[in-house]
Protein backbone atom coordinates (compact mmCIF):
# COMPACT_ATOMS: atom_id res chain seq x y z
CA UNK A 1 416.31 112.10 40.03
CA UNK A 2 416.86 114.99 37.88
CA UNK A 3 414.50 117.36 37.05
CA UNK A 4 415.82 117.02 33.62
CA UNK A 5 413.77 113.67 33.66
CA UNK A 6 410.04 115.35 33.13
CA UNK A 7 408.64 115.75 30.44
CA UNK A 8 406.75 118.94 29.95
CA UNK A 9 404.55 119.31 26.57
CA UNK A 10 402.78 122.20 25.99
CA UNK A 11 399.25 123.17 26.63
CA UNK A 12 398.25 122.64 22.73
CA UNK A 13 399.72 118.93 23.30
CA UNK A 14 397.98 118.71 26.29
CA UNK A 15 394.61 119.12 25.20
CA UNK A 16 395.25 116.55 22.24
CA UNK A 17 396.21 114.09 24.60
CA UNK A 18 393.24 114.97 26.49
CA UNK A 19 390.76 114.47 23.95
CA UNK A 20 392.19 111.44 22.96
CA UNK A 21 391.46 109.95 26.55
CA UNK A 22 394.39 111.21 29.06
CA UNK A 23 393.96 112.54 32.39
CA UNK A 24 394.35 116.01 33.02
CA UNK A 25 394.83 116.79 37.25
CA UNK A 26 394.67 120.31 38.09
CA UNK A 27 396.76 120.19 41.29
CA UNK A 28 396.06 123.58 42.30
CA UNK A 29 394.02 124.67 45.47
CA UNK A 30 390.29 124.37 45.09
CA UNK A 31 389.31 127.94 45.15
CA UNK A 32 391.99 128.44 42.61
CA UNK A 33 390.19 125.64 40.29
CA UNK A 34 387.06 127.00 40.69
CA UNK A 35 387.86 130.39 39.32
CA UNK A 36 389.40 129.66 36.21
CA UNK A 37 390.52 126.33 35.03
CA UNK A 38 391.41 123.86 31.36
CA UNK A 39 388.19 122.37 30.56
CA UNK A 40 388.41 118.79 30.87
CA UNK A 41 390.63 118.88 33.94
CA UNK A 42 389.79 117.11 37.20
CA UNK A 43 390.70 119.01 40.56
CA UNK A 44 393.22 117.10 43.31
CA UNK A 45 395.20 119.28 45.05
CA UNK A 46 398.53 118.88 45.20
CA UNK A 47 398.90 117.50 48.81
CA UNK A 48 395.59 115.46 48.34
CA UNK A 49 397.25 113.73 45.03
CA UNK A 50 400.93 112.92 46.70
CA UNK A 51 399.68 111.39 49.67
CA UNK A 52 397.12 109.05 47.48
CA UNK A 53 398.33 108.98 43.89
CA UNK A 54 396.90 105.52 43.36
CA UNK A 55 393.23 106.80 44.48
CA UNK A 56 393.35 109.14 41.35
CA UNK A 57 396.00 107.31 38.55
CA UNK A 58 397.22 103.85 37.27
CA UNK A 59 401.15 103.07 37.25
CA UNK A 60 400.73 102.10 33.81
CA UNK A 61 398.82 105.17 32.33
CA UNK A 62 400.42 108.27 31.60
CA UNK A 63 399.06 111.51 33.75
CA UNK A 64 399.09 114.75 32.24
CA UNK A 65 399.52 117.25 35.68
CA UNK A 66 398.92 121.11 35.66
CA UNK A 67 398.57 124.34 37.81
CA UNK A 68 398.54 127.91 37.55
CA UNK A 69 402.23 128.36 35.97
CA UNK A 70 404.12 124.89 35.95
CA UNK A 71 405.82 125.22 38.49
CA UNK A 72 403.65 122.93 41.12
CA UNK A 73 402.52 120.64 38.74
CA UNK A 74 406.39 120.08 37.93
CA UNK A 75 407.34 119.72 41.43
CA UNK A 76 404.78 117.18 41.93
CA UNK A 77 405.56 115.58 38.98
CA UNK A 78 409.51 115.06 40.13
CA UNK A 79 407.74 112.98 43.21
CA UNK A 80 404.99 110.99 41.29
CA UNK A 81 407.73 109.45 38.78
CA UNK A 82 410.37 108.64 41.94
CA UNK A 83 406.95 106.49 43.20
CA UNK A 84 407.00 104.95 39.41
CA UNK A 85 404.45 106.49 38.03
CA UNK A 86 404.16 108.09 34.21
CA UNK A 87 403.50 111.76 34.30
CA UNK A 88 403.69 114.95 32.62
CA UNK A 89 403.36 118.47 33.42
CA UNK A 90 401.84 121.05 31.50
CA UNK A 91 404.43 124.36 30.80
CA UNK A 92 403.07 127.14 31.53
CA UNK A 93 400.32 126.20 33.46
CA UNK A 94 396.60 127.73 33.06
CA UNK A 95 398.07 130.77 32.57
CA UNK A 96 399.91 129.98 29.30
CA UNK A 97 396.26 127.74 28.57
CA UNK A 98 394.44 130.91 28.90
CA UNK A 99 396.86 132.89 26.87
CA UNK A 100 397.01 130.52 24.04
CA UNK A 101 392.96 130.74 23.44
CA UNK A 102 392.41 126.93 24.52
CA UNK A 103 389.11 125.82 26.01
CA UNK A 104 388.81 126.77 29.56
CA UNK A 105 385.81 126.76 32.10
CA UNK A 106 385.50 129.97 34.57
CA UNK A 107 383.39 131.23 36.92
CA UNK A 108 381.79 135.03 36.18
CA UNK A 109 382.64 137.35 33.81
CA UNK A 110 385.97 138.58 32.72
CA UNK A 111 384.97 142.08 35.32
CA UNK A 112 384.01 139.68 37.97
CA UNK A 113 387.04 137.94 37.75
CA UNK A 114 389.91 140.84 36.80
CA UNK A 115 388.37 143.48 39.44
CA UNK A 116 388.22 140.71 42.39
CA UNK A 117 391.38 138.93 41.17
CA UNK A 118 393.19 139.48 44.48
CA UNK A 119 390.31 138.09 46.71
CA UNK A 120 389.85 135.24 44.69
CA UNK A 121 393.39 133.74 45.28
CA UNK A 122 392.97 134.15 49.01
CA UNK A 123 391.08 130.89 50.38
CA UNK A 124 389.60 132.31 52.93
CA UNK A 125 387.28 134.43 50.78
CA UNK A 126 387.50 132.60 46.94
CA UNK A 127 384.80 132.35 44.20
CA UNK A 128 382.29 130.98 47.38
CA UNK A 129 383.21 134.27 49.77
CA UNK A 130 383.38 136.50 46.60
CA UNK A 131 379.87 135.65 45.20
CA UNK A 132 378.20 135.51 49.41
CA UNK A 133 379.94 139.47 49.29
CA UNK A 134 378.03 140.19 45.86
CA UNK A 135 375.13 138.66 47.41
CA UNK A 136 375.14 140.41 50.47
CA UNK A 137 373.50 143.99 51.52
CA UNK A 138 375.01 146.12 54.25
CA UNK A 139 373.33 149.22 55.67
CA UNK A 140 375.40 152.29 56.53
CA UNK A 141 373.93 154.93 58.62
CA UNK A 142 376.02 158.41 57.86
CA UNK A 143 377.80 159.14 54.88
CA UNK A 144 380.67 161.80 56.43
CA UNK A 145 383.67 161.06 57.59
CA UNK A 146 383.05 157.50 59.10
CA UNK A 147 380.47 156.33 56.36
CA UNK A 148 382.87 157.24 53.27
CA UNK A 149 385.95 154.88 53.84
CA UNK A 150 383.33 152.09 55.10
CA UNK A 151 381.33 152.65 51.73
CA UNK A 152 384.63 153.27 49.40
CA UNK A 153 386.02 149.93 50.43
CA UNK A 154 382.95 147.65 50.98
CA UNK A 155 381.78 148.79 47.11
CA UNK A 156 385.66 148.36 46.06
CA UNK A 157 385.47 144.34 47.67
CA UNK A 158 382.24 143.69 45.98
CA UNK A 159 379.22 144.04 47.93
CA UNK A 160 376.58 143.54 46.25
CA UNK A 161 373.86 145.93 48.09
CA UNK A 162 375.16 148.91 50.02
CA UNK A 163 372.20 151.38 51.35
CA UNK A 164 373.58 154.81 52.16
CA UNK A 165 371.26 156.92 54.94
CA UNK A 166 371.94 160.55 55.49
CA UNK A 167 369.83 163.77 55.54
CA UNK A 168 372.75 166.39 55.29
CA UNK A 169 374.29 167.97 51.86
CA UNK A 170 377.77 168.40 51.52
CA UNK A 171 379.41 171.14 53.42
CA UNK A 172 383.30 172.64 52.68
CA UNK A 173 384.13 171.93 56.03
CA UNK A 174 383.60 168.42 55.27
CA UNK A 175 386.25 167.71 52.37
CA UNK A 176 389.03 167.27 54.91
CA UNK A 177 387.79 164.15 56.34
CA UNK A 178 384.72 163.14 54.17
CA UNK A 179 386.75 161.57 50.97
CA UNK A 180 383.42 160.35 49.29
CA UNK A 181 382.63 163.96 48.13
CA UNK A 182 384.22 166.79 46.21
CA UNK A 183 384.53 170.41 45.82
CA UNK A 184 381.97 170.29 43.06
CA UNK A 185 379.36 168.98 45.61
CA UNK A 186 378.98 171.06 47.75
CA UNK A 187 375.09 171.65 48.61
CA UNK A 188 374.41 168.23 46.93
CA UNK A 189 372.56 165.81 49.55
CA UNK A 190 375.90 163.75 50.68
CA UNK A 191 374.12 160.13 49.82
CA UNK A 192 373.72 161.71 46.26
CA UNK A 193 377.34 162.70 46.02
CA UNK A 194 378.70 159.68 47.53
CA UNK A 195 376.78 157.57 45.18
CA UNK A 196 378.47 159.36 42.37
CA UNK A 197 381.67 157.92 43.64
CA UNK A 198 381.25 154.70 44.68
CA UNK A 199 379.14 153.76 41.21
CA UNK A 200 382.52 155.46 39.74
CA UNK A 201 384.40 153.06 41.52
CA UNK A 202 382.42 149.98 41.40
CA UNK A 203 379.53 149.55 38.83
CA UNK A 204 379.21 146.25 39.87
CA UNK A 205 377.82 147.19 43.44
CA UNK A 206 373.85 148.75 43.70
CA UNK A 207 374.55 151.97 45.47
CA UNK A 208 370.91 152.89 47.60
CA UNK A 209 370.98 156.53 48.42
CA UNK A 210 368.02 156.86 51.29
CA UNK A 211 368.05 160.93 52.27
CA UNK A 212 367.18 160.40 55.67
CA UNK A 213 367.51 161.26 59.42
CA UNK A 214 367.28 157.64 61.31
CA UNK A 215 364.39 157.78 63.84
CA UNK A 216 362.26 155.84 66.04
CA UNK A 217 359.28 155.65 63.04
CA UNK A 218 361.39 154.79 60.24
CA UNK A 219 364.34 152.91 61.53
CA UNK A 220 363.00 149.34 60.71
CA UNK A 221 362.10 149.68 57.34
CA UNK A 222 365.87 151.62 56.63
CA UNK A 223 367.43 148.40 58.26
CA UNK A 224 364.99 145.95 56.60
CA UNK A 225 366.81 143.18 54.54
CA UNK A 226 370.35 144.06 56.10
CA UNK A 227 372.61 141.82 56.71
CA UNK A 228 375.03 143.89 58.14
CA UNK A 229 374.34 147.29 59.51
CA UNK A 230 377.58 149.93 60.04
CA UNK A 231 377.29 152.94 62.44
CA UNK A 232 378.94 155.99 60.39
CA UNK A 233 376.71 158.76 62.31
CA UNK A 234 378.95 158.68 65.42
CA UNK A 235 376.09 160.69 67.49
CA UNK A 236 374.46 159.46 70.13
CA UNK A 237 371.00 159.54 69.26
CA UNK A 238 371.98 157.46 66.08
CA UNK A 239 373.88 155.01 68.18
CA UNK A 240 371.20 153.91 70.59
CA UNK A 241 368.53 154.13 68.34
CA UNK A 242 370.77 151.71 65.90
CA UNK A 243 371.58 149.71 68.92
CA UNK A 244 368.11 148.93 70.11
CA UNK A 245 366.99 148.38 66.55
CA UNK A 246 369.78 145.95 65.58
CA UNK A 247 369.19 143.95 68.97
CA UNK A 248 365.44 143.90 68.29
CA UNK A 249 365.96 142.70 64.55
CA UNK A 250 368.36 140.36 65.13
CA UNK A 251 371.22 142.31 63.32
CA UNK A 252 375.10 142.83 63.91
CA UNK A 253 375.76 146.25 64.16
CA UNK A 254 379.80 147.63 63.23
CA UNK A 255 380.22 150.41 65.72
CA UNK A 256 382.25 153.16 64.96
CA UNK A 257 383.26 156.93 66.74
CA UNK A 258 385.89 159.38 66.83
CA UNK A 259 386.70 162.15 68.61
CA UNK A 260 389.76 164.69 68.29
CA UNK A 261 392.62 162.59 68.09
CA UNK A 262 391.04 159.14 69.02
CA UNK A 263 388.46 156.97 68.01
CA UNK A 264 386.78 153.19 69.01
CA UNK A 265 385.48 150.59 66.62
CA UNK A 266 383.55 147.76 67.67
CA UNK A 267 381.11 145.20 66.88
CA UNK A 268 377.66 144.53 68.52
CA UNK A 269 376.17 141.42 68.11
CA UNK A 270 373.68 140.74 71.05
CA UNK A 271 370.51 140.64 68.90
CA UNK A 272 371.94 137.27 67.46
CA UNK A 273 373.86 136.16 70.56
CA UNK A 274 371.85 137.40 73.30
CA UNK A 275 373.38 136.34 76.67
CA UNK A 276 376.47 136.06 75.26
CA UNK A 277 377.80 138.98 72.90
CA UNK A 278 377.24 142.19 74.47
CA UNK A 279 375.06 145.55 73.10
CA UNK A 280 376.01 149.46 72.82
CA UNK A 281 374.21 149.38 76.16
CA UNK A 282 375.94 146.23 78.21
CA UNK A 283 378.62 149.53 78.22
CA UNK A 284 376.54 152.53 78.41
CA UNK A 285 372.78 151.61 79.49
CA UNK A 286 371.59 155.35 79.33
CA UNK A 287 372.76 157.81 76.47
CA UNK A 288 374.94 161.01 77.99
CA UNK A 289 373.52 164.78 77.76
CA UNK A 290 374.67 166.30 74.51
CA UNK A 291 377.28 168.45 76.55
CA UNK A 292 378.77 165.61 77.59
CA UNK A 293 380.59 164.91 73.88
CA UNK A 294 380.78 167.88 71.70
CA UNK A 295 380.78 166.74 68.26
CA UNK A 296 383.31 167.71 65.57
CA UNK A 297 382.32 171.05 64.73
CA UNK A 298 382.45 171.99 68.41
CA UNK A 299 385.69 169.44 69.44
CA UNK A 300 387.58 169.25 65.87
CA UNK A 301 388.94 165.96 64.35
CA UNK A 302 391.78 165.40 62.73
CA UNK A 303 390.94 164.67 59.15
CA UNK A 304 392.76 161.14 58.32
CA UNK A 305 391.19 159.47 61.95
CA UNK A 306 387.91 158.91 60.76
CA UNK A 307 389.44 157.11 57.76
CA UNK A 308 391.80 154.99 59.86
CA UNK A 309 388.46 153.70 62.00
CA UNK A 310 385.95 153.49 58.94
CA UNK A 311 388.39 151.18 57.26
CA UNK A 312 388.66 148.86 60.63
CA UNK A 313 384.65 148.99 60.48
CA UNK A 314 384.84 148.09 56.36
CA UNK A 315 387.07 145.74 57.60
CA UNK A 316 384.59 143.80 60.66
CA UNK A 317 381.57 143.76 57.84
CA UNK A 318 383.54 142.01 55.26
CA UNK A 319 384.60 139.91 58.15
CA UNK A 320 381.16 139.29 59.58
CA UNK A 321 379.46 138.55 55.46
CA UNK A 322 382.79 136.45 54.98
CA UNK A 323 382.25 134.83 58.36
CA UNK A 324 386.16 134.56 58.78
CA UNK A 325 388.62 135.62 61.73
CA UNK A 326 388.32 136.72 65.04
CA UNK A 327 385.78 140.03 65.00
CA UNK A 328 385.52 142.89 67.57
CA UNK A 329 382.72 141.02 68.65
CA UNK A 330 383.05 141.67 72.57
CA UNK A 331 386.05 144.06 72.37
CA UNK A 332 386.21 147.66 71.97
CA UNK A 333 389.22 148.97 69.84
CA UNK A 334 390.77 152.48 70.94
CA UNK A 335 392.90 154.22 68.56
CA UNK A 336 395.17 157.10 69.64
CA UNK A 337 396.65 158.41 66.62
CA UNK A 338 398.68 160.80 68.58
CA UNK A 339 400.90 157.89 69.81
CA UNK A 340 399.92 155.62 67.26
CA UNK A 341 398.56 153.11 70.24
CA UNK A 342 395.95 150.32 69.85
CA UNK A 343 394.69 148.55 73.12
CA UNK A 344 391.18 147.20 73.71
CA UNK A 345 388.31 146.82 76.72
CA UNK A 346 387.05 143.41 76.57
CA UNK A 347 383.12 143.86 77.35
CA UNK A 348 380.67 141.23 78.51
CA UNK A 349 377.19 140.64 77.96
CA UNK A 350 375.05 142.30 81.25
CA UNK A 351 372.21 139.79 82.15
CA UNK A 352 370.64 143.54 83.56
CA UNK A 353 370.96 145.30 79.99
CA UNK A 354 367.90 147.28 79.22
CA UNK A 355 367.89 146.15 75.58
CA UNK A 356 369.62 142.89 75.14
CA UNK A 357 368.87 141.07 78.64
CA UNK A 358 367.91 137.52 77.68
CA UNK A 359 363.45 136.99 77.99
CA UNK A 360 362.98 141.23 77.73
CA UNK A 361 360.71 142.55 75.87
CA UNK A 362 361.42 145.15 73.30
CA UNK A 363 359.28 148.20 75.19
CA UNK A 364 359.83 150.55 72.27
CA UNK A 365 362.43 152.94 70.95
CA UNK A 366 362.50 156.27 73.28
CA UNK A 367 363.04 159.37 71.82
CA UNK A 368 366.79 159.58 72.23
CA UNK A 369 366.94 162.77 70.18
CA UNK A 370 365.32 164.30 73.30
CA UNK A 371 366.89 162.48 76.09
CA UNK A 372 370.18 163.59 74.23
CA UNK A 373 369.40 166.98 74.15
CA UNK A 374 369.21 167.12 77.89
């Protein structure tokens, strides 16, 4: 059968026919639907309606179909008249609907629904994933070099809560790797400058700016309410006292460090999974003496690496609020940017760990600023 053979009638016709009593089937995916969609229409998706058109119309009754630009609804049209049944599809889709002014029901506002456009066509995050991001509150400890690509791109995709902690002020020497601040900073407390730019970006996401150091007495209440906490302070005092704290609280943690040319990302988990997801400490029980890793004033860094692992950390907290695709939960990602090679240490939960051993006690943070500095 032709093409040529359906009818198409425009979305103005369309909605006559629909309020005087025809059936309007959106045949688009259902995250699609629920973002934007004719009022009046009922959702099938395509597939759903072609392998049970009889569930959903009558032979005898004509069936108006639509999508987002005609094209499905015509395709699916071409198949439900072969079967014998009367249908129509709307040109132009909801597109040409929205376009033309004509009653339509949508989710959020026009912002909501223009800035996260892109995310809400993918199904794996939609209207559902977009609203549990905007709902969501992520901690990031350190707002340098790892923290600012983490915090540009989890207040570009829409989370709702993002609590910056740092006690330093923006140096000079930072600009080549720190992106979040600016020349016209410098001396400004860097959770105060990178607030500036991520409410710039996003107005839609509540920027927190704590200035703080992260320490044994105040490390609960900076993590209290997360439900994802990020690791931008690459030191090692930060790391274990984040580690023990996340395990105790029942936290993931996104692990992040670089050094030179390469860096690791990770993600810790053991304080939901204990026994089976590993800790920081299931690969390093005991932190090293601070000569062991000098730190990027000492070692140097080239300035793009800490972007390239921040944005694979962004990307394992979207991934862990999203609760989609296979995390770094139990792998540790190395990066060498010199010859651009990936390769990863699969690590295992230790039934010995000091922190995350299943039945032991939390026996208190130790003073890891000390045991750090030798």
């Amino acid at each position: 059968m032709s093409d040529h053979d359906i009818e198409c009638i425009s979305p103005a016709e369309a909605l006559k026919r629909l309020r005087e009593g025809a059936r309007l089937i959106d045949v688009r995916a259902d995250h699609e639907f629920a973002v934007s969609h004719a009022r009046g229409a009922r959702n099938v998706h395509k597939d759903r309606l072609l392998a049970d058109p009889g569930g959903e119309m009558d032979v005898g009754t004509t069936c108006l179909l639509i999508c987002q630009s005609g094209r499905r609804s015509h395709d699916a049209a071409i198949t439900l008249q072969a079967r014998g049944f009367r249908v129509m599809s709307v040109e132009g889709g909801t597109s040409r609907w929205a376009s033309e002014g004509l009653p339509l029901n949508e989710a959020g506002d026009a912002d909501f629904r223009q800035r996260y456009a892109r995310h809400l066509s993918l199904p794996e995050v939609g209207l559902a994933g977009q609203q549990r991001l905007e709902k969501a509150r992520v901690t990031l400890i350190g707002a340098g070099g790892l923290g600012s690509p983490v915090a540009f791109y989890l207040a570009a995709a829409g989370v709702g809560h993002l609590r910056l902690v740092d006690d330093d002020r923006v140096e000079r020497s930072n600009l080549q790797r720190q992106i979040a601040h600016a020349d016209d900073r410098i001396g400004q407390p860097k959770v105060q400058s990178a607030a500036q730019s991520l409410s710039a970006l996003n107005p839609r996401c509540r920027i927190e700016p704590l200035q703080a150091r992260a320490s044994a007495d105040n490390i609960e209440s900076l993590l209290a309410g997360s439900d994802v906490v990020v690791d931008g302070a690459d030191n090692f005092p930060a790391r274990y006292l984040l580690n023990d704290a996340c395990v105790k609280l029942g936290l993931p943690l996104v692990y992040g460090a670089v050094h030179r040319f390469e860096g690791q990302a990770g993600v810790f988990d053991a304080g939901r999974h204990r026994g089976e997801a590993p800790c920081y400490r299931c690969l390093f029980p005991e932190p090293p003496p601070a000569d062991a890793a000098p730190n990027c004033s000492e070692a140097g860094v080239l300035g793009v690496l800490p972007g390239l692992i921040g944005l694979i950390q962004a990307t394992e907290a979207l991934k862990l609020i999203l609760d989609i695709g296979d995390g770094l939960t139990g792998r540790l990602l190395h990066v060498d940017a010199m010859s651009m090679r990936f390769r990863e240490t699969r690590l295992h939960a230790d039934p010995d760990c000091p922190a995350c051993a299943p039945g032991r006690e939390f026996s208190g943070y130790p003073d890891y600023q000390q045991l750090c500095a030798g």
